[in-house]
Protein backbone atom coordinates (compact mmCIF):
# COMPACT_ATOMS: atom_id res chain seq x y z
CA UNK A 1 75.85 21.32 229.65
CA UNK A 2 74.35 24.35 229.26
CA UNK A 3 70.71 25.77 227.85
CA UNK A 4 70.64 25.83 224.17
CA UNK A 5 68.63 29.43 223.23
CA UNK A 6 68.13 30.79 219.52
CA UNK A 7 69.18 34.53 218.66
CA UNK A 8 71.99 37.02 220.51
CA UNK A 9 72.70 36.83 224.03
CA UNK A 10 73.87 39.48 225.98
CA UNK A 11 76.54 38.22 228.53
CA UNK A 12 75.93 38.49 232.42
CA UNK A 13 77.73 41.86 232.10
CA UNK A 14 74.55 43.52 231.56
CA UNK A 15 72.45 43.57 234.38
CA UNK A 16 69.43 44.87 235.36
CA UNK A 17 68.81 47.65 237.85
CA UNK A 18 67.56 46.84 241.34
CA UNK A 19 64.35 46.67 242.45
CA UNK A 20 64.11 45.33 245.86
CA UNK A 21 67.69 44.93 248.15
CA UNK A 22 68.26 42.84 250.96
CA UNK A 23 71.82 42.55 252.12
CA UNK A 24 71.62 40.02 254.77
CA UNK A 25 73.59 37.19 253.21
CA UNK A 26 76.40 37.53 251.20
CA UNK A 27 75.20 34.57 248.92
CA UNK A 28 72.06 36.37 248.37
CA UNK A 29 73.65 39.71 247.51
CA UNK A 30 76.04 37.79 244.63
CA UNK A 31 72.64 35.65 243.61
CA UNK A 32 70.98 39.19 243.29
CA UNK A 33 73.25 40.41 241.16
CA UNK A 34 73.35 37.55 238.98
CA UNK A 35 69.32 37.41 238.42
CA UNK A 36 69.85 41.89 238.42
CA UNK A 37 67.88 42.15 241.88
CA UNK A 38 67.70 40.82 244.80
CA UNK A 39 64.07 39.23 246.08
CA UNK A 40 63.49 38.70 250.09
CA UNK A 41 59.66 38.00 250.66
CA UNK A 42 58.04 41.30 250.85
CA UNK A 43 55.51 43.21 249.20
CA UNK A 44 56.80 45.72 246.78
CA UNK A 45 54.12 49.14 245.94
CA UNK A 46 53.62 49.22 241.71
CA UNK A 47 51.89 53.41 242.72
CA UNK A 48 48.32 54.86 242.23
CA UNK A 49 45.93 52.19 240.60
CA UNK A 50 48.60 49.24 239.91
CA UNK A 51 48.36 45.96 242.05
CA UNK A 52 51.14 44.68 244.52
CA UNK A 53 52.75 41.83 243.56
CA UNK A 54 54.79 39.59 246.92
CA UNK A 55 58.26 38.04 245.86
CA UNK A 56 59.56 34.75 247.61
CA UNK A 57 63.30 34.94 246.94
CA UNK A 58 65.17 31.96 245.82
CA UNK A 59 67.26 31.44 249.17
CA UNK A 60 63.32 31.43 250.41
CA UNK A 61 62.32 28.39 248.50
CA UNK A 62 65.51 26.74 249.14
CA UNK A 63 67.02 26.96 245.22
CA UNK A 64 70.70 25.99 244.28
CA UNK A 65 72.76 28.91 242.87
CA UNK A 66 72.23 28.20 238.98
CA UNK A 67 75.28 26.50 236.95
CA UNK A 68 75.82 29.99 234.88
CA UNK A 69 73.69 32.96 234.00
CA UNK A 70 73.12 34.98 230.75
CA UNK A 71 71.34 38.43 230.40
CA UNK A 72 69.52 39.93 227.77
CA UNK A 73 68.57 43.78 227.15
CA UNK A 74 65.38 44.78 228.59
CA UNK A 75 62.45 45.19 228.54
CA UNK A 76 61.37 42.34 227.66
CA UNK A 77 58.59 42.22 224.52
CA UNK A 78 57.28 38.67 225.52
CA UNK A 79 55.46 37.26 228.51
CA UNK A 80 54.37 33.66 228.05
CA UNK A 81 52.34 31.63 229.96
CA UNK A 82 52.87 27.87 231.30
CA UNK A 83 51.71 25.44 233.60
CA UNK A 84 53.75 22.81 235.08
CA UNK A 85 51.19 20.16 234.25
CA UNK A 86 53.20 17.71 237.27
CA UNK A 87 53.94 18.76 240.09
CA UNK A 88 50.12 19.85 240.88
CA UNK A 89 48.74 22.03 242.13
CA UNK A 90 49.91 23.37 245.64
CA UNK A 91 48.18 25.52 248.41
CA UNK A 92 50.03 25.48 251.36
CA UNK A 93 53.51 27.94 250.71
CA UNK A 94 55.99 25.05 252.00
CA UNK A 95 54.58 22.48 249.48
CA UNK A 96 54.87 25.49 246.74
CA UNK A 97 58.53 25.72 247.72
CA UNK A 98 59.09 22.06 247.62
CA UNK A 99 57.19 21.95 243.77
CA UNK A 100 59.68 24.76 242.89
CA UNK A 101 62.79 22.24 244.23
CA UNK A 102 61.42 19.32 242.16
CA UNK A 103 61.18 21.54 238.94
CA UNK A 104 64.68 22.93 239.24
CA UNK A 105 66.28 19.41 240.55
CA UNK A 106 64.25 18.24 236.84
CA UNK A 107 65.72 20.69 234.77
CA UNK A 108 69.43 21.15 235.91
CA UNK A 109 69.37 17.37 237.12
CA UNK A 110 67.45 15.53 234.47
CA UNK A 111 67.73 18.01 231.27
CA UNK A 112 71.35 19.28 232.41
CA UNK A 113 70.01 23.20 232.07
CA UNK A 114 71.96 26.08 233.83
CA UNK A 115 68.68 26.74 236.03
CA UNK A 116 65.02 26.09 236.73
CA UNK A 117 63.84 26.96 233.52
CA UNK A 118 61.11 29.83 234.03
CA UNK A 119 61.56 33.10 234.89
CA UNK A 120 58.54 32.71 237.53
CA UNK A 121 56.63 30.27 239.21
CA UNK A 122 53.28 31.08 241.01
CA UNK A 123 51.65 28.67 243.14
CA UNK A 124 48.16 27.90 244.42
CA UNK A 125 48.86 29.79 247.63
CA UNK A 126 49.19 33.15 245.53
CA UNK A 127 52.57 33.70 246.26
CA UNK A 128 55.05 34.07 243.64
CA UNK A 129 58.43 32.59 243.29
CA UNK A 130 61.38 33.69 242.07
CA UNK A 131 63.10 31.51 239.17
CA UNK A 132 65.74 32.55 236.75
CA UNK A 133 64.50 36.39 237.48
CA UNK A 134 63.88 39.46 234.99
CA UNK A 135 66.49 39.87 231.62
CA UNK A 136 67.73 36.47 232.28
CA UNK A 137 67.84 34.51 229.78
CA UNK A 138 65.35 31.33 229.84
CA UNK A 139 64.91 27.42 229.18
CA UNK A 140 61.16 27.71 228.62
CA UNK A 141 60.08 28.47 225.08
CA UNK A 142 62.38 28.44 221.62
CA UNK A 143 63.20 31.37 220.31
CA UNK A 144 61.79 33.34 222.81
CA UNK A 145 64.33 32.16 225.82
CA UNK A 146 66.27 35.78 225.55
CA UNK A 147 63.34 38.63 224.78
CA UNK A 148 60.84 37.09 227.48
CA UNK A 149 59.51 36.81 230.76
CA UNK A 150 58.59 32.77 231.28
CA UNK A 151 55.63 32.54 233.73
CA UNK A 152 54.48 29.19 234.97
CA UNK A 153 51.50 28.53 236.91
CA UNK A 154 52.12 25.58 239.30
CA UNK A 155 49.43 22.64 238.36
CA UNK A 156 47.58 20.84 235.61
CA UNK A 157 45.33 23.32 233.90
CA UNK A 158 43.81 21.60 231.18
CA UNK A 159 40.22 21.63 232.45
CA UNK A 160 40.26 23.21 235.37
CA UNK A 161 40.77 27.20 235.98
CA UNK A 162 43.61 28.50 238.48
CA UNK A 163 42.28 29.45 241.41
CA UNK A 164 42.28 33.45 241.55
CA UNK A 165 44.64 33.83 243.98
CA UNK A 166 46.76 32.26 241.34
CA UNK A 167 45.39 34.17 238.49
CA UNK A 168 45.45 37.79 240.48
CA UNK A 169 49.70 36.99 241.25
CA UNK A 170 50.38 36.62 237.42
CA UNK A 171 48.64 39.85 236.44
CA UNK A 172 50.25 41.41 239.36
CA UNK A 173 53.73 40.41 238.49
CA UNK A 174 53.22 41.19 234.58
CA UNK A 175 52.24 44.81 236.32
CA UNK A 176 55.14 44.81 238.49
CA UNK A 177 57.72 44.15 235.54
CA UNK A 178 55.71 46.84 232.93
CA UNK A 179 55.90 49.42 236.67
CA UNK A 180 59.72 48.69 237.02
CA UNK A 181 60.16 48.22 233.40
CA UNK A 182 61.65 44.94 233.04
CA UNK A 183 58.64 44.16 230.62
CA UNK A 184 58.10 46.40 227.25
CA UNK A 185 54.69 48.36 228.68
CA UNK A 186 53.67 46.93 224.49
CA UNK A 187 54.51 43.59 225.35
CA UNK A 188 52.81 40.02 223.73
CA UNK A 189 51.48 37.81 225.90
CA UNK A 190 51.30 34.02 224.86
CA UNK A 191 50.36 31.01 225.54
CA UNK A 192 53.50 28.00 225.36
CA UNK A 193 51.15 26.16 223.00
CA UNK A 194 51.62 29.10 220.48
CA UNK A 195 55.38 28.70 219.98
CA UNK A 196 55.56 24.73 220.73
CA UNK A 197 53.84 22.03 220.36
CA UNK A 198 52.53 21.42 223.79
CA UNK A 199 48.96 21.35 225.57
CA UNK A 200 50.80 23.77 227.62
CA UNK A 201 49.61 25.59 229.81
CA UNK A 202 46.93 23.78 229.34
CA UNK A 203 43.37 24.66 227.57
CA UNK A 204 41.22 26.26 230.21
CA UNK A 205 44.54 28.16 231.61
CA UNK A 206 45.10 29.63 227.65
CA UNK A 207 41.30 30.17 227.67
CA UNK A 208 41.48 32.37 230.36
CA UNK A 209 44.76 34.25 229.12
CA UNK A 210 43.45 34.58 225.78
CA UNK A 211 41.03 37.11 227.73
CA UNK A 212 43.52 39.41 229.04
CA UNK A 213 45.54 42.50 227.80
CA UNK A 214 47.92 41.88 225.25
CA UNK A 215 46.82 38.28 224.61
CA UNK A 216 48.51 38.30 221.03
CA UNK A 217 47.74 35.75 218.14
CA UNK A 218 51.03 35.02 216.04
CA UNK A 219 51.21 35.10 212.69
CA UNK A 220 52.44 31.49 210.59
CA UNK A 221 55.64 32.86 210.53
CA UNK A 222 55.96 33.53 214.23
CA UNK A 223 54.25 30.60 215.24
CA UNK A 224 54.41 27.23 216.64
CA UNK A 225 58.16 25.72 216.32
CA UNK A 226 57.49 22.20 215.27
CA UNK A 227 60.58 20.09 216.19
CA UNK A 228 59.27 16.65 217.44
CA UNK A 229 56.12 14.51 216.13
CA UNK A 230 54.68 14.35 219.29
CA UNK A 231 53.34 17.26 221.94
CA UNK A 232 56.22 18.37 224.16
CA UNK A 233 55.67 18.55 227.83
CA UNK A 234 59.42 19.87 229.21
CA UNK A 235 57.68 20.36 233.13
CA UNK A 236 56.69 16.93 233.30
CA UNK A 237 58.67 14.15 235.32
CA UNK A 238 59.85 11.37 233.18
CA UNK A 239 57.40 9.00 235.90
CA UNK A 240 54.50 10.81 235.34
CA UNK A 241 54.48 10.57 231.33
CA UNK A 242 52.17 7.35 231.66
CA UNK A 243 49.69 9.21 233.65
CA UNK A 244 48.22 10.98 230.88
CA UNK A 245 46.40 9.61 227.74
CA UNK A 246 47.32 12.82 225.69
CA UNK A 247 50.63 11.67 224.79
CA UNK A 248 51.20 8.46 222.84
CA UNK A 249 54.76 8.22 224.28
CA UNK A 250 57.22 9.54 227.06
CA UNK A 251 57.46 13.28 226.48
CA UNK A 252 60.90 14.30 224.38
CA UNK A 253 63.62 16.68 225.62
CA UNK A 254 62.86 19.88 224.20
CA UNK A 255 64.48 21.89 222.31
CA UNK A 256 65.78 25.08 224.08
């Protein structure tokens, strides 16, 4: 089974120009083109004044090749914020890696998705990993999955800040996709709470968000998708659902 996504697709036939090429393995040069760019750890220049942002490839972090892969024309207008809420928080970069395994083994295993669901993960050691990729589409936020770039920051951030090591790699990718323009240099950055009901990415992370450039509030009409009675938490693990008091009962599939 594949992702379910609202509005036009464009097929994998559109792809995205490449940013950083490493030809060492043939499985990473055919993964490369599939995500439209290819991502061995490095750190990649954004010029005169713009931050650096360091990729972990997928093949770094030990990902699957996803089931399938859709693009969508870039740039993308959206960047939204998550947090994973479980797995935690990670610091060291092997126990990063092994919190982006669990989240993809969760959503292709569990939900039945084509992929790890967000376009980025960043974890506590300030490294950032490589999910689904730029102008791919998502399974992170309805009705946004095809016109956005699907950040999540690894850990529970409802009442405590992301370290800044954390907080300095998602500004530095957003800058990195407006510098190679895979994100719309207008784009509207949101919180997952805004288009689903969620606690996601938690309240001191969308605090802290709601601070930065392009932090965008949506109108009623673009707003919150309401499709279950209670909050939605897609990033948690069916087992941890009874660990938090927020939620009156296990967490529901979402809708994507």
């Amino acid at each position: 089974m594949g992702d379910k996504v609202s509005g036009s697709v464009s097929t994998s036939s559109l792809t995205s120009p490449a940013i950083l090429m490493d030809s060492e393995h043939w499985e990473q040069q055919q993964l490369a083109t599939s995500c439209g760019y290819s991502q061995h750890m490095q750190q990649a220049n954004l010029g005169d004044g713009v931050a650096t942002a360091r990729l972990l490839s997928r093949s770094d972090w030990g990902a699957r090749l996803p089931k399938s892969v859709d693009h969508f024309q870039g740039p993308a207008p959206y960047v939204i914020i998550h947090h994973s809420y479980m797995p935690g928080v990670c610091y060291s970069t092997p126990e990063c890696m092994k919190s982006m395994r669990d989240m993809q083994d969760f959503h292709q295993l569990e939900r039945g998705w084509n992929d790890i669901g967000y376009s980025f993960g960043i974890g506590g050691d300030g490294m950032i990993y490589t999910g689904r990729g730029f102008n791919v589409v998502g399974a992170h936020a309805p009705k946004y999955n095809d016109k956005s770039v699907g950040i999540v920051l690894i850990g529970d951030w409802r009442t405590e800040l992301p370290p800044k090591q954390m907080l300095d790699a998602a500004r530095n990718l957003i800058s990195f996709g407006v510098f190679k323009g895979y994100i719309d240099p207008a784009y509207k950055l949101l919180g997952h709470r805004q288009v689903r009901d969620t606690e996601c990415p938690g309240g001191r992370l969308f605090a802290e968000i709601s601070s930065w450039p392009h932090f965008t509030h949506l109108s009623e009409t673009e707003g919150v998708v309401s499709s279950t009675a209670a909050p939605v938490e897609p990033h948690v693990h069916p087992k941890a659902a009874t660990q938090t008091p927020l939620a009156q009962s296990p967490p529901a599939a979402p809708k994507v």
